[in-house]
C-alpha atoms as a PDB file:
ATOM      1  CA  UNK A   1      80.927 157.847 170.008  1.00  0.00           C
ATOM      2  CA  UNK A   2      84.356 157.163 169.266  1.00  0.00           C
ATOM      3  CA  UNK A   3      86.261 154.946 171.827  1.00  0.00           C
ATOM      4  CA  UNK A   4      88.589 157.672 173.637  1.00  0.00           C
ATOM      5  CA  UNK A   5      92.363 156.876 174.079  1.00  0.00           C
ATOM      6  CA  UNK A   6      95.060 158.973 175.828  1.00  0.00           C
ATOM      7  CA  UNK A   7      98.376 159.842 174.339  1.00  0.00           C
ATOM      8  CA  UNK A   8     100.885 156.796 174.879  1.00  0.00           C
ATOM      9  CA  UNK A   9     102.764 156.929 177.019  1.00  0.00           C
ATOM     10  CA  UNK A  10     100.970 158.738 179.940  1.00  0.00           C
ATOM     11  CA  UNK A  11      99.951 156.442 182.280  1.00  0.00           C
ATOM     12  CA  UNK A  12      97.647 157.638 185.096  1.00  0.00           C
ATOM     13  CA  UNK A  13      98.412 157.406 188.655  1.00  0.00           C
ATOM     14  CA  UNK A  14      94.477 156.795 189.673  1.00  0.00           C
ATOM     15  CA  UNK A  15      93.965 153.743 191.702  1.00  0.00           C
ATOM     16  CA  UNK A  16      91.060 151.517 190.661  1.00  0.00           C
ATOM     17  CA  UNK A  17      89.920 151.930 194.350  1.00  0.00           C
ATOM     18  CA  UNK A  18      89.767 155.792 193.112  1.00  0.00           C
ATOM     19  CA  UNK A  19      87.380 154.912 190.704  1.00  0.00           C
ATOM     20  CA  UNK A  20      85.010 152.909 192.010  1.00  0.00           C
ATOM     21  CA  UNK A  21      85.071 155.270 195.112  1.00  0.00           C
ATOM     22  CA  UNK A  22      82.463 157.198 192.688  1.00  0.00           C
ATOM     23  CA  UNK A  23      79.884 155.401 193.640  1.00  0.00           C
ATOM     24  CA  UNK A  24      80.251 156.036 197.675  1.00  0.00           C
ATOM     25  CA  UNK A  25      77.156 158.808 198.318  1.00  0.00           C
ATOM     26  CA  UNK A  26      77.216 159.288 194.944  1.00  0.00           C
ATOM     27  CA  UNK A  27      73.105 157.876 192.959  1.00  0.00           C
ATOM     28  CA  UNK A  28      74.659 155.881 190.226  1.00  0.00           C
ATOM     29  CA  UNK A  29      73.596 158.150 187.368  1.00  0.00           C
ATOM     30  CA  UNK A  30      75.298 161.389 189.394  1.00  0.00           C
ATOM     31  CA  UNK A  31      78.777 158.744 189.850  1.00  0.00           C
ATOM     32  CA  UNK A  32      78.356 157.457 186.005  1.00  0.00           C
ATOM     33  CA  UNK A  33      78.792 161.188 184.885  1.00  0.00           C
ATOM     34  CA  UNK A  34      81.676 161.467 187.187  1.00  0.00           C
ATOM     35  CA  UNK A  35      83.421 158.326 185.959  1.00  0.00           C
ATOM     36  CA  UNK A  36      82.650 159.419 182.280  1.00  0.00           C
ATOM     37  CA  UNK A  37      83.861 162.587 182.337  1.00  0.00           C
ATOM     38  CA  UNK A  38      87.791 162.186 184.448  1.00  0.00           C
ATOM     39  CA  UNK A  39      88.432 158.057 184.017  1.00  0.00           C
ATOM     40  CA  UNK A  40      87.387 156.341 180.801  1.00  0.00           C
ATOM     41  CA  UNK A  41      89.944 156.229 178.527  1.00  0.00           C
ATOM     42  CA  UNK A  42      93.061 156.419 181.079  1.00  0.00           C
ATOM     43  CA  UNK A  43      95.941 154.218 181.007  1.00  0.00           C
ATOM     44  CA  UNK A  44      96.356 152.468 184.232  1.00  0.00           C
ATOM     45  CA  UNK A  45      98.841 149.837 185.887  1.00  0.00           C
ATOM     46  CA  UNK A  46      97.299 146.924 187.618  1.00  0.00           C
ATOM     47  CA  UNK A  47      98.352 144.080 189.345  1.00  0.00           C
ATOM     48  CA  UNK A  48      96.789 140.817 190.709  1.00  0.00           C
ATOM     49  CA  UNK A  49      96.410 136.866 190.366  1.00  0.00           C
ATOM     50  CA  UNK A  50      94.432 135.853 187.614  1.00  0.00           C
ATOM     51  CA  UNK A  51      91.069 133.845 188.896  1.00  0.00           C
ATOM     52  CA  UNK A  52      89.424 133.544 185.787  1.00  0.00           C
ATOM     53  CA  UNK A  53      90.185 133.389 181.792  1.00  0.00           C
ATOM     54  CA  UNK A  54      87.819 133.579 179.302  1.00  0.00           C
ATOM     55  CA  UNK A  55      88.753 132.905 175.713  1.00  0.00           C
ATOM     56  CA  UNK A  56      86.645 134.252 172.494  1.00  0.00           C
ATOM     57  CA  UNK A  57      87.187 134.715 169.089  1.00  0.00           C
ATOM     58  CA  UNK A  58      88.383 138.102 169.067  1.00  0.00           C
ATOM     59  CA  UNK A  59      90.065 138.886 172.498  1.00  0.00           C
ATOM     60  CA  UNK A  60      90.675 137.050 176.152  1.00  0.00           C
ATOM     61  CA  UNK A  61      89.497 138.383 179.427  1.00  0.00           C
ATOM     62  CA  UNK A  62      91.171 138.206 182.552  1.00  0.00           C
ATOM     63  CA  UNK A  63      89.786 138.927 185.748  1.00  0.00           C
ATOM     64  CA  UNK A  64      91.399 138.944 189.092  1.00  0.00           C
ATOM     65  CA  UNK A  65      91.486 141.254 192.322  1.00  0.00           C
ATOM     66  CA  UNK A  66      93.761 144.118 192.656  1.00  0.00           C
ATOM     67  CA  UNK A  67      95.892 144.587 196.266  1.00  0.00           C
ATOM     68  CA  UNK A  68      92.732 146.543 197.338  1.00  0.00           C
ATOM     69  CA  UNK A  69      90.118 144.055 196.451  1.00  0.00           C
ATOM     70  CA  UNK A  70      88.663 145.680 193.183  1.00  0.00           C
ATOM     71  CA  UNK A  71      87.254 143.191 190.509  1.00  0.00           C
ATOM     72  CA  UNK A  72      89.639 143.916 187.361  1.00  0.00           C
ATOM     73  CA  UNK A  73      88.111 142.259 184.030  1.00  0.00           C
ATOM     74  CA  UNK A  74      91.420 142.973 181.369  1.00  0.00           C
ATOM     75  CA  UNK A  75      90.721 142.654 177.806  1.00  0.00           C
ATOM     76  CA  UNK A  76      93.678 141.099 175.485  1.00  0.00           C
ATOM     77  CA  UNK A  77      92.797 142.013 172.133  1.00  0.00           C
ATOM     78  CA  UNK A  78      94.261 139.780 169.560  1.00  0.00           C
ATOM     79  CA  UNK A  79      97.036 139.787 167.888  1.00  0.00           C
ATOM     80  CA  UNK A  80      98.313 139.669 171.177  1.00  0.00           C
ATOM     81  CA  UNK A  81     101.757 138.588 172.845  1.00  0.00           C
ATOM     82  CA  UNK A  82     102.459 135.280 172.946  1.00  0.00           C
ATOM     83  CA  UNK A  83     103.107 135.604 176.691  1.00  0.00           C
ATOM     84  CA  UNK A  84      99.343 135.895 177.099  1.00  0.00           C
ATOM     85  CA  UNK A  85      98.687 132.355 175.691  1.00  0.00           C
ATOM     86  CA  UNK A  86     100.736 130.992 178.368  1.00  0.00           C
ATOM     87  CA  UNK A  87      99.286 132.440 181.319  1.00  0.00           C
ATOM     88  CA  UNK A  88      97.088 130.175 183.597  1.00  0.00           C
ATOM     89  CA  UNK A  89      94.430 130.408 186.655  1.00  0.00           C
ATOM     90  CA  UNK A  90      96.033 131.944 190.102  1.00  0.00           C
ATOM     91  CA  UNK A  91      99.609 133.253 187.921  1.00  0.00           C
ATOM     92  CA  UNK A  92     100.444 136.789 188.889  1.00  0.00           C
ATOM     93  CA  UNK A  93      99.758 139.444 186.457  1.00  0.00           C
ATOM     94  CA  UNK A  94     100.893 143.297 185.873  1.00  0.00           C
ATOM     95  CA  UNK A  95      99.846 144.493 182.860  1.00  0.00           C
ATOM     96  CA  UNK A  96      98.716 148.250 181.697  1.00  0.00           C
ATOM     97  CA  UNK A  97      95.411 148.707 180.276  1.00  0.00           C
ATOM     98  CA  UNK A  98      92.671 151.597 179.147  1.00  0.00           C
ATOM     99  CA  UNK A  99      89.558 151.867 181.003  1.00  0.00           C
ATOM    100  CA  UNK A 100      86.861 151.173 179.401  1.00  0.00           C
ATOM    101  CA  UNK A 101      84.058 151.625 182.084  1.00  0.00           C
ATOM    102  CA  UNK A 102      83.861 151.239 185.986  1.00  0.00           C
ATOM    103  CA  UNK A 103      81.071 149.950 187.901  1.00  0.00           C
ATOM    104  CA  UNK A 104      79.908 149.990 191.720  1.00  0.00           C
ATOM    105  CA  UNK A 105      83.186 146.933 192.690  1.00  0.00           C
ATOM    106  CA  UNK A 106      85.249 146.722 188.961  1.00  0.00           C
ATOM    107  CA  UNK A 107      87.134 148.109 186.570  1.00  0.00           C
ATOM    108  CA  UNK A 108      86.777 147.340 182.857  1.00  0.00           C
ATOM    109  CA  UNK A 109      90.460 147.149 181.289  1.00  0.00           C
ATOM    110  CA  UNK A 110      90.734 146.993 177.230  1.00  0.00           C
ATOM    111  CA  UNK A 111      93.739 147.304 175.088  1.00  0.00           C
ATOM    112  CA  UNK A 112      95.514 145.492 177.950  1.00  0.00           C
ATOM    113  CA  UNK A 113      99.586 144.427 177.796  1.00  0.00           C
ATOM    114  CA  UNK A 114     101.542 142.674 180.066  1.00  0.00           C
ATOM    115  CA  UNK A 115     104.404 144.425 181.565  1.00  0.00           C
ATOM    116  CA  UNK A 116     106.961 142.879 184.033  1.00  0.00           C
ATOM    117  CA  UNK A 117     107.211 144.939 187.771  1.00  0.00           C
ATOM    118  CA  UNK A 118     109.000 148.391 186.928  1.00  0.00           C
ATOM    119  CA  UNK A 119     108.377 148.363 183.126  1.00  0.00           C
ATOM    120  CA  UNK A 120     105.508 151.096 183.175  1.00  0.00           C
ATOM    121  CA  UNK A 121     107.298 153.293 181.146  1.00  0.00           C
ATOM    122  CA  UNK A 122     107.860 150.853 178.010  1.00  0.00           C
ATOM    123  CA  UNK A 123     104.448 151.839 176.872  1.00  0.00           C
ATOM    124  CA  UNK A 124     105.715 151.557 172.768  1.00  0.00           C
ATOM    125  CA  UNK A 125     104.557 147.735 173.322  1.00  0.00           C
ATOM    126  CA  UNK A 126     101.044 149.028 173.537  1.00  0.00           C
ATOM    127  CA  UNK A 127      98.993 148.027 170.175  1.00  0.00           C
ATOM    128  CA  UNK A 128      96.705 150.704 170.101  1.00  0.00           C
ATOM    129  CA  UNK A 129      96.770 150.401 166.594  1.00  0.00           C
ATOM    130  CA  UNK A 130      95.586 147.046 166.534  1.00  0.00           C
ATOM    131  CA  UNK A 131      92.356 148.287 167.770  1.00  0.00           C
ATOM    132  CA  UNK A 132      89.539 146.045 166.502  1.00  0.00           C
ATOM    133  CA  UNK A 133      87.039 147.040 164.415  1.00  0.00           C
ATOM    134  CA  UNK A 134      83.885 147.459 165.108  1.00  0.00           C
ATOM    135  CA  UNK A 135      82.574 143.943 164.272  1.00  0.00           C
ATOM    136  CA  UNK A 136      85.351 142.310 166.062  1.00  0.00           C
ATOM    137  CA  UNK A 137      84.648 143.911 169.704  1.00  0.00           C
ATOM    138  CA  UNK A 138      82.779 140.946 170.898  1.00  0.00           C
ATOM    139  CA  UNK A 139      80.814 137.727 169.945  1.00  0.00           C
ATOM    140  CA  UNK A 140      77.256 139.315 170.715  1.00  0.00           C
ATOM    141  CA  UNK A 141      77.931 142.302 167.748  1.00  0.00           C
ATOM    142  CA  UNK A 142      79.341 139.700 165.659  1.00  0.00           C
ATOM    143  CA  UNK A 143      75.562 137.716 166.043  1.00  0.00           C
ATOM    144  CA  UNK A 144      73.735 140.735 165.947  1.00  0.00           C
ATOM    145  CA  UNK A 145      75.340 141.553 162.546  1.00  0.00           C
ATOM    146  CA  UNK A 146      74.598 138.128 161.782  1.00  0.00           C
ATOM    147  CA  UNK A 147      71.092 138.201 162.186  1.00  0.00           C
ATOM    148  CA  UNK A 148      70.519 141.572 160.511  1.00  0.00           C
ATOM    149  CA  UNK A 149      72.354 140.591 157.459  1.00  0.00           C
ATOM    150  CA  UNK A 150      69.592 137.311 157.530  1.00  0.00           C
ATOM    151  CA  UNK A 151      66.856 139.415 158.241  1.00  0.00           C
ATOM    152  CA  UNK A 152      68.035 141.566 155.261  1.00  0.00           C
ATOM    153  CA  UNK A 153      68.263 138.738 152.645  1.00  0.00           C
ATOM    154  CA  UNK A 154      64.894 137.128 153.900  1.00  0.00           C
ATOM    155  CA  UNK A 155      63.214 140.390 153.271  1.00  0.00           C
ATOM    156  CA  UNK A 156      64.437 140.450 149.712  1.00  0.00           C
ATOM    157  CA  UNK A 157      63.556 137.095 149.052  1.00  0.00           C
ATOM    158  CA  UNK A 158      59.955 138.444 149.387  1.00  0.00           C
ATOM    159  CA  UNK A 159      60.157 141.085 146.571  1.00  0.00           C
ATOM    160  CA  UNK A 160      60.741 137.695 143.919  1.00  0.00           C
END
């Protein structure tokens, strides 16, 4: 399935509090289809103070708690600004960001930009078309393809 995106420029009012609010009454598989169907793939404003960064090859993750306590993990996809690079542990943060899936107490940013308090509506900054490829989503696929390209040439090896 193709990752969904929203038009540019359109940047949702829902609350990740909103979100994970799906999973109040809700079995998991019943508040899955819910979050499927009306939030992955909006554009969303959040705010917080970073408490964690996690570098990797293709991307860094930030995570921090929004004003109401929700777990935010934002994905920086590289090339990114180099305002990023500069950003350390317990530095405030706005940025804008697509959802790319919500569990029970977070929200799954990717696609993520900074934006200074106010600036919502310069969305044009937003590299949607830097979108990795498929390979370059994370280090795990990148193994995986790894291993299945060795697996490949060690079967061949056997027809000699």
């Amino acid at each position: 399935m193709p990752y969904p995106t929203k038009k540019l420029g359109e940047i949702s009012n829902v609350l990740p509090k909103q979100m994970v609010s799906a999973f109040v009454g809700n079995p998991p598989v019943q508040a899955k289809t819910v979050i499927d169907k009306h939030y992955i793939g909006l554009w969303i404003k959040a705010s917080g103070k970073i408490e964690s960064i996690h570098l990797a090859l293709n991307y860094t993750t930030f995570s921090f708690r929004d004003k109401d306590g929700i777990y935010i993990s934002a994905n920086f996809f590289k090339p990114m600004s180099g305002e990023v690079s500069l950003l350390n542990k317990d530095m405030p943060i706005n940025l804008i960001g697509q959802v790319f899936n919500v569990a029970e107490h977070m929200v799954v940013l990717d696609y993520c930009e900074l934006v200074q308090e106010g600036e919502e509506s310069a969305i044009p900054q937003l590299r949607v078309i830097n979108k990795p490829k498929w390979w370059e989503k994370t280090s795990v696929q990148m193994i995986f393809l790894l291993g299945a390209i060795a697996g490949i040439i060690g079967l061949l090896s056997l027809f000699k």
